[in-house]
C-alpha atoms as a PDB file:
ATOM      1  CA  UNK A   1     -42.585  24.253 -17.284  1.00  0.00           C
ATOM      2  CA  UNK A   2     -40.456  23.784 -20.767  1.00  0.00           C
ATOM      3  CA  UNK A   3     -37.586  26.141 -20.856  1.00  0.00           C
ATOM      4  CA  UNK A   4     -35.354  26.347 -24.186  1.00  0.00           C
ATOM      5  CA  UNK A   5     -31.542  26.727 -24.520  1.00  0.00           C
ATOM      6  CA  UNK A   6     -30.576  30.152 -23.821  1.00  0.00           C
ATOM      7  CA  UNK A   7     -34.090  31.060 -22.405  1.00  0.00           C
ATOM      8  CA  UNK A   8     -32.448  31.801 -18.847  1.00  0.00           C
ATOM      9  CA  UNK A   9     -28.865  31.875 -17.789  1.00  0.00           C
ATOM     10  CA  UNK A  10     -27.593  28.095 -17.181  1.00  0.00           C
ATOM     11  CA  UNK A  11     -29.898  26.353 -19.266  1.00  0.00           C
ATOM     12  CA  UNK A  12     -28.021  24.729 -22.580  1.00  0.00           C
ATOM     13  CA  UNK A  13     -30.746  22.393 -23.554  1.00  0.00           C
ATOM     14  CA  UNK A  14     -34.506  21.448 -23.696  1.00  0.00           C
ATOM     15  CA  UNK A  15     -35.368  20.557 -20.798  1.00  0.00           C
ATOM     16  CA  UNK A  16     -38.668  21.236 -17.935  1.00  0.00           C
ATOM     17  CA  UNK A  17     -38.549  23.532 -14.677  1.00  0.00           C
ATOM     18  CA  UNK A  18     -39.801  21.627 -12.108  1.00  0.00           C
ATOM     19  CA  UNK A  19     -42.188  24.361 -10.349  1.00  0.00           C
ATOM     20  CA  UNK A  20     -43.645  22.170  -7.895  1.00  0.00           C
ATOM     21  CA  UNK A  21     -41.281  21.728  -5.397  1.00  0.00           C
ATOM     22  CA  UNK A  22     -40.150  24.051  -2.929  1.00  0.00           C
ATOM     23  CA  UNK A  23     -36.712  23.535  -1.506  1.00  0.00           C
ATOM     24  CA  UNK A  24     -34.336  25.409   0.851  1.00  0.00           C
ATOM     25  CA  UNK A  25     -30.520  25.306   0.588  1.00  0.00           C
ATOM     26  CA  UNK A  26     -27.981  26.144   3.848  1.00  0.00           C
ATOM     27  CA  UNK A  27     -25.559  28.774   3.650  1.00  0.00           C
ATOM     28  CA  UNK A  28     -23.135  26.855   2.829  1.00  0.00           C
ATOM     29  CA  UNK A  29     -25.036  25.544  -0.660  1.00  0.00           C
ATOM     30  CA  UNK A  30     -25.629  28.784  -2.236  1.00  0.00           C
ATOM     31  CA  UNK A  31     -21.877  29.949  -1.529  1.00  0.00           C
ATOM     32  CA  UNK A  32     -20.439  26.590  -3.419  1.00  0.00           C
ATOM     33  CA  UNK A  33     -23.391  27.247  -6.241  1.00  0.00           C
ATOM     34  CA  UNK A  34     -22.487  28.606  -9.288  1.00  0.00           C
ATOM     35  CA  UNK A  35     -23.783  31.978 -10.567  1.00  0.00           C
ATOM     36  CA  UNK A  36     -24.915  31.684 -13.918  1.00  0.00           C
ATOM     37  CA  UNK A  37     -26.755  35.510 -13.892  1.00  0.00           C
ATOM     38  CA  UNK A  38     -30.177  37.205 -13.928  1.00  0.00           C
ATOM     39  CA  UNK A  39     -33.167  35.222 -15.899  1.00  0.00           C
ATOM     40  CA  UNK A  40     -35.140  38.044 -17.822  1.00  0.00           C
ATOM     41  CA  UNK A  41     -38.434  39.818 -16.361  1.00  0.00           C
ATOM     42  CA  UNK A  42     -40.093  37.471 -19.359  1.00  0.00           C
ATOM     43  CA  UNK A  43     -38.652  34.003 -18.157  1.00  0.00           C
ATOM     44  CA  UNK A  44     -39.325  34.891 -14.131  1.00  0.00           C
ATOM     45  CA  UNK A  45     -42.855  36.215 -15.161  1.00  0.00           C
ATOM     46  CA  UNK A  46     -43.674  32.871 -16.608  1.00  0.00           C
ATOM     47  CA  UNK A  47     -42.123  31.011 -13.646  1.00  0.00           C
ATOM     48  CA  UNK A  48     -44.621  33.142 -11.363  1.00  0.00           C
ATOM     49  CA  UNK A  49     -47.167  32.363 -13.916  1.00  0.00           C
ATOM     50  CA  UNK A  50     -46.774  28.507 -13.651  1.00  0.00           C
ATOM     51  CA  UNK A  51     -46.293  28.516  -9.963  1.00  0.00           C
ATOM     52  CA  UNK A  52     -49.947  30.875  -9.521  1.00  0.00           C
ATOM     53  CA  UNK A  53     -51.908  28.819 -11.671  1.00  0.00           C
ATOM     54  CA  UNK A  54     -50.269  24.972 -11.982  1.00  0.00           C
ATOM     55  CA  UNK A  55     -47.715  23.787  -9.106  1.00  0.00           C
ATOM     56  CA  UNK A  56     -50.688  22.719  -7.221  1.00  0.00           C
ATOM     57  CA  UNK A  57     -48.545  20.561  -5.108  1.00  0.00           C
ATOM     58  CA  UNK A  58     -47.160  23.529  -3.244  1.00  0.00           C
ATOM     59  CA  UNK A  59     -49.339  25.026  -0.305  1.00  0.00           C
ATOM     60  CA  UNK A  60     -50.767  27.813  -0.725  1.00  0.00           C
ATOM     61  CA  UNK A  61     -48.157  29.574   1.984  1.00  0.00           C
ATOM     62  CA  UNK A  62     -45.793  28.123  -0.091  1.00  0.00           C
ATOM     63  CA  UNK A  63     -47.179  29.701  -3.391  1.00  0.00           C
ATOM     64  CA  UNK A  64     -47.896  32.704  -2.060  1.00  0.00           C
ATOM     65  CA  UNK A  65     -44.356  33.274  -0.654  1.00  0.00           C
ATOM     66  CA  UNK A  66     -42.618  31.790  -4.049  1.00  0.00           C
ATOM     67  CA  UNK A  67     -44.897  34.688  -5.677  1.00  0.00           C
ATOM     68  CA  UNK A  68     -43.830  37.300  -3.746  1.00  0.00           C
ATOM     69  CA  UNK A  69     -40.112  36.892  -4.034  1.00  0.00           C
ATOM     70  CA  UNK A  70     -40.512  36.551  -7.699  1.00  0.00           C
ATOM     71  CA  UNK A  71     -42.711  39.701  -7.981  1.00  0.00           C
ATOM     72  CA  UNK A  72     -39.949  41.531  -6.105  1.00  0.00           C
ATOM     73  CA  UNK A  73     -37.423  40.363  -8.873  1.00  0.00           C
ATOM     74  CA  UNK A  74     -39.049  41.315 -11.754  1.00  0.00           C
ATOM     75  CA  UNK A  75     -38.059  45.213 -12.912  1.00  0.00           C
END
């Protein structure tokens, strides 16, 4: 998925969301990773958007759970 500078906290330049891979991170990960803040309602709806109906490498358990967290996140 393209994303533009500014479009969601921590991304500063043109670049592509790679919504086809699902990966999990230890404990130990997420407390050294930086916080950049909260990505809009806009930008997570069209992450759920191009997970539903293109990352057709994921399973479907995978989709479906990727989905459901993002639902949860957007107000």
């Amino acid at each position: 998925m393209a994303a533009r500078p500014k479009e969601a906290p921590g991304i500063t330049r043109d670049c592509f969301l790679d919504c086809g891979q699902a990966k999990t991170s230890t404990a130990s990960e997420l407390q050294a990773a930086q916080h950049c803040g909260q990505a809009s309602a806009s930008f997570l709806a069209r992450v759920l958007e191009e997970i539903e109906q293109r990352a057709t490498t994921l399973t479907t358990g995978q989709r479906k759970s990727i989905t459901e967290v993002l639902r949860k996140a957007i107000p």
